[in-house]
C-alpha atoms as a PDB file:
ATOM      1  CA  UNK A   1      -2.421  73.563   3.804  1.00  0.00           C
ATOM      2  CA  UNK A   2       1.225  73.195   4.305  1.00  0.00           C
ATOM      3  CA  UNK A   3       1.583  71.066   1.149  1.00  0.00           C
ATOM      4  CA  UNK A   4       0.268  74.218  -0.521  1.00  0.00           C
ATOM      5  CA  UNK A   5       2.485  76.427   1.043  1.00  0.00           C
ATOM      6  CA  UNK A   6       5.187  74.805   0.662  1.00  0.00           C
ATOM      7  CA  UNK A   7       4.701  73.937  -3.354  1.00  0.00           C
ATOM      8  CA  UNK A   8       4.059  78.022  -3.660  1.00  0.00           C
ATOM      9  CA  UNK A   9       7.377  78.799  -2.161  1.00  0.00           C
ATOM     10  CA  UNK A  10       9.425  76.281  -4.350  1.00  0.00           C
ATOM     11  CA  UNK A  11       7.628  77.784  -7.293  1.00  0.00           C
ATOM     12  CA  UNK A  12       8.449  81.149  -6.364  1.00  0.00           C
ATOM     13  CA  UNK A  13      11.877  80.486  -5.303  1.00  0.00           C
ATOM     14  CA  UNK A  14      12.337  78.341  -8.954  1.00  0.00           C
ATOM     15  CA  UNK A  15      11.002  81.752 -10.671  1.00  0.00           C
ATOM     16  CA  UNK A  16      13.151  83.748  -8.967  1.00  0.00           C
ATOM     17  CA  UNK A  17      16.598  81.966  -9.116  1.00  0.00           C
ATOM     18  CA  UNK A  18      15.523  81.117 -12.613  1.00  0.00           C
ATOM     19  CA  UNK A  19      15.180  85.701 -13.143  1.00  0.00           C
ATOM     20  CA  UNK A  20      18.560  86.182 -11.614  1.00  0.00           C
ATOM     21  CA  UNK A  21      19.858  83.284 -14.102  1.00  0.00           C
ATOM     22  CA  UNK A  22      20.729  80.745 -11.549  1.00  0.00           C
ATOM     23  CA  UNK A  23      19.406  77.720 -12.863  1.00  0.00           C
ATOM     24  CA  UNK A  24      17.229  76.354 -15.801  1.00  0.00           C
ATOM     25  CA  UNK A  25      13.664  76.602 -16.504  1.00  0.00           C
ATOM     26  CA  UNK A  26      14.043  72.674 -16.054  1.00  0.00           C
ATOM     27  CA  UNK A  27      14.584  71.422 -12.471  1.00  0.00           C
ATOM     28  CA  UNK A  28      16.897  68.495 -12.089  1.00  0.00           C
ATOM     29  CA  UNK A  29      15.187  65.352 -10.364  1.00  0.00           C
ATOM     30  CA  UNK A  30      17.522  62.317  -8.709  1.00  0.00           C
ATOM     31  CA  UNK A  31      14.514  60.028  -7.516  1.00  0.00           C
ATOM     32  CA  UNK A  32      17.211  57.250  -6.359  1.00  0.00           C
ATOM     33  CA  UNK A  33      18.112  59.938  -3.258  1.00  0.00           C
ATOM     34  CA  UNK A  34      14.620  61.584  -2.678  1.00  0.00           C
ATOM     35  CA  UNK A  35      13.414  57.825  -2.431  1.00  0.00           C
ATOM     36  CA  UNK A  36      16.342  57.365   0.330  1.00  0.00           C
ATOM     37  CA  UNK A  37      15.889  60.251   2.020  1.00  0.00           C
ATOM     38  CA  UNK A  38      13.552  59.282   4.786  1.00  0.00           C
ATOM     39  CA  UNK A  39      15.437  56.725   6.015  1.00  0.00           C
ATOM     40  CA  UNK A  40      18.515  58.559   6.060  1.00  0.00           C
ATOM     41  CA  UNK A  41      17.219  61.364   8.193  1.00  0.00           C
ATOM     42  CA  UNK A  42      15.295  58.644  10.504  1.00  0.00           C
ATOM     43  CA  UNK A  43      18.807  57.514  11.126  1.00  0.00           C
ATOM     44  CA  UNK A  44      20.395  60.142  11.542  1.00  0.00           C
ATOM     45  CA  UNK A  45      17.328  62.505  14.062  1.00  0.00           C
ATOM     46  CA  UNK A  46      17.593  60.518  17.253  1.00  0.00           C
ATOM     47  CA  UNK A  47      22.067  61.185  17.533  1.00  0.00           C
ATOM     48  CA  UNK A  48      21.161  64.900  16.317  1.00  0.00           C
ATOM     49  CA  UNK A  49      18.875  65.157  19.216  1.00  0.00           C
ATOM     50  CA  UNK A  50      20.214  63.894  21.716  1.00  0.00           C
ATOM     51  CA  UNK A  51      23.231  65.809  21.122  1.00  0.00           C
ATOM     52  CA  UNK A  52      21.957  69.382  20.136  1.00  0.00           C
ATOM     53  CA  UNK A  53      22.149  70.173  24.033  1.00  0.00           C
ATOM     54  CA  UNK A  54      25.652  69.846  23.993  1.00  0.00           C
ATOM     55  CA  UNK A  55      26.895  70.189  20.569  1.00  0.00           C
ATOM     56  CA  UNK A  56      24.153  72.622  18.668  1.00  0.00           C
ATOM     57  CA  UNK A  57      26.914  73.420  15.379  1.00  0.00           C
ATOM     58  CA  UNK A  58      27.933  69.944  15.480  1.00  0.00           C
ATOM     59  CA  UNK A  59      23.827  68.067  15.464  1.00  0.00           C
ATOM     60  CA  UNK A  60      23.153  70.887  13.218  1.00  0.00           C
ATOM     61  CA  UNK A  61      25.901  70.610  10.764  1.00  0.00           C
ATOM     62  CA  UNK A  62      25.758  66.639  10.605  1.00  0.00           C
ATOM     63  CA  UNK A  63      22.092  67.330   9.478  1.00  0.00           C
ATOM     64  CA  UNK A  64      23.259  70.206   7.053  1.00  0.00           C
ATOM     65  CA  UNK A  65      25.679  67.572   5.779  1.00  0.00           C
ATOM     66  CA  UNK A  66      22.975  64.962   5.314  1.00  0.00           C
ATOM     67  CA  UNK A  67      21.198  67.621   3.951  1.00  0.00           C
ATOM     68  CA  UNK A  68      24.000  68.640   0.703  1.00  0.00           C
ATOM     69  CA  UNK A  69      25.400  64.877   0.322  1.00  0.00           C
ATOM     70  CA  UNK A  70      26.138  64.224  -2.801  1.00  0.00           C
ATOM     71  CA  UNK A  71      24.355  61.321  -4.194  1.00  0.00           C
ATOM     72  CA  UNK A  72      27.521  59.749  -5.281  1.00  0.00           C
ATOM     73  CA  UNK A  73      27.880  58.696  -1.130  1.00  0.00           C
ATOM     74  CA  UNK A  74      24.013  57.613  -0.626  1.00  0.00           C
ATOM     75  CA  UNK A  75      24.692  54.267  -0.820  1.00  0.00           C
ATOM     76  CA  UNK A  76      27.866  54.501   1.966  1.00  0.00           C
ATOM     77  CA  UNK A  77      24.765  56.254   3.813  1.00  0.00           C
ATOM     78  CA  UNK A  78      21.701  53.815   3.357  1.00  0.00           C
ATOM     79  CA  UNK A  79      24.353  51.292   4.577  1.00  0.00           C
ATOM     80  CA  UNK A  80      24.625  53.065   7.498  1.00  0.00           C
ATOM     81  CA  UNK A  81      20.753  53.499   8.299  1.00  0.00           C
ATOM     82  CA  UNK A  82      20.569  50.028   8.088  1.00  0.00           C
ATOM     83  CA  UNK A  83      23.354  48.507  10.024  1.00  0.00           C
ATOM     84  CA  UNK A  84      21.971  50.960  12.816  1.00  0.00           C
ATOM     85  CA  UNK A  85      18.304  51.029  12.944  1.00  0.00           C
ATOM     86  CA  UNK A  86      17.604  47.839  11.044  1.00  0.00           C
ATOM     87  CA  UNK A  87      15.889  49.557   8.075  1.00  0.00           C
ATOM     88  CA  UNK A  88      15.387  47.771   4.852  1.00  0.00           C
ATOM     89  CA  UNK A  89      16.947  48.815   1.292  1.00  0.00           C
ATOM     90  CA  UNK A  90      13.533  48.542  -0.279  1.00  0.00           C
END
């Protein structure tokens, strides 16, 4: 169900930035950071927590950061995941 949803909304969204002549008909894909993703966010979820209490803009803009890194940095941040959480590279 929420798969559904949420392929509908990127299709609509894609349609519409594509009307106002945003982007391409073509979408751009960068596999190397969706396959990191995970892990990043695993690593980052339990400091974000823990702090939102105190620091809401802060937890929420490290995630928004996480969230627009460029993928020039993802392997400054997969280093990170693993040197704290003990994740692997595969």
């Amino acid at each position: 169900m929420i798969e559904q949803f949420e392929k509908q909304l990127h299709q609509d969204l894609h349609l519409f930035l594509q009307s106002m002549k945003e982007i391409d008909a073509r979408l751009p894909e960068c596999p190397d950071v969706e396959d990191k993703w995970e892990q990043i966010a695993k690593a980052y979820i339990p400091d974000g927590i823990r702090e939102f209490n105190d620091f809401p803009s802060a937890s929420l803009g490290g995630f928004r950061c996480l969230c627009l890194m460029p993928a020039s940095t993802l392997p400054v941040w997969s280093r990170y995941a693993v040197e704290q959480d003990g994740l692997s590279h595969d």
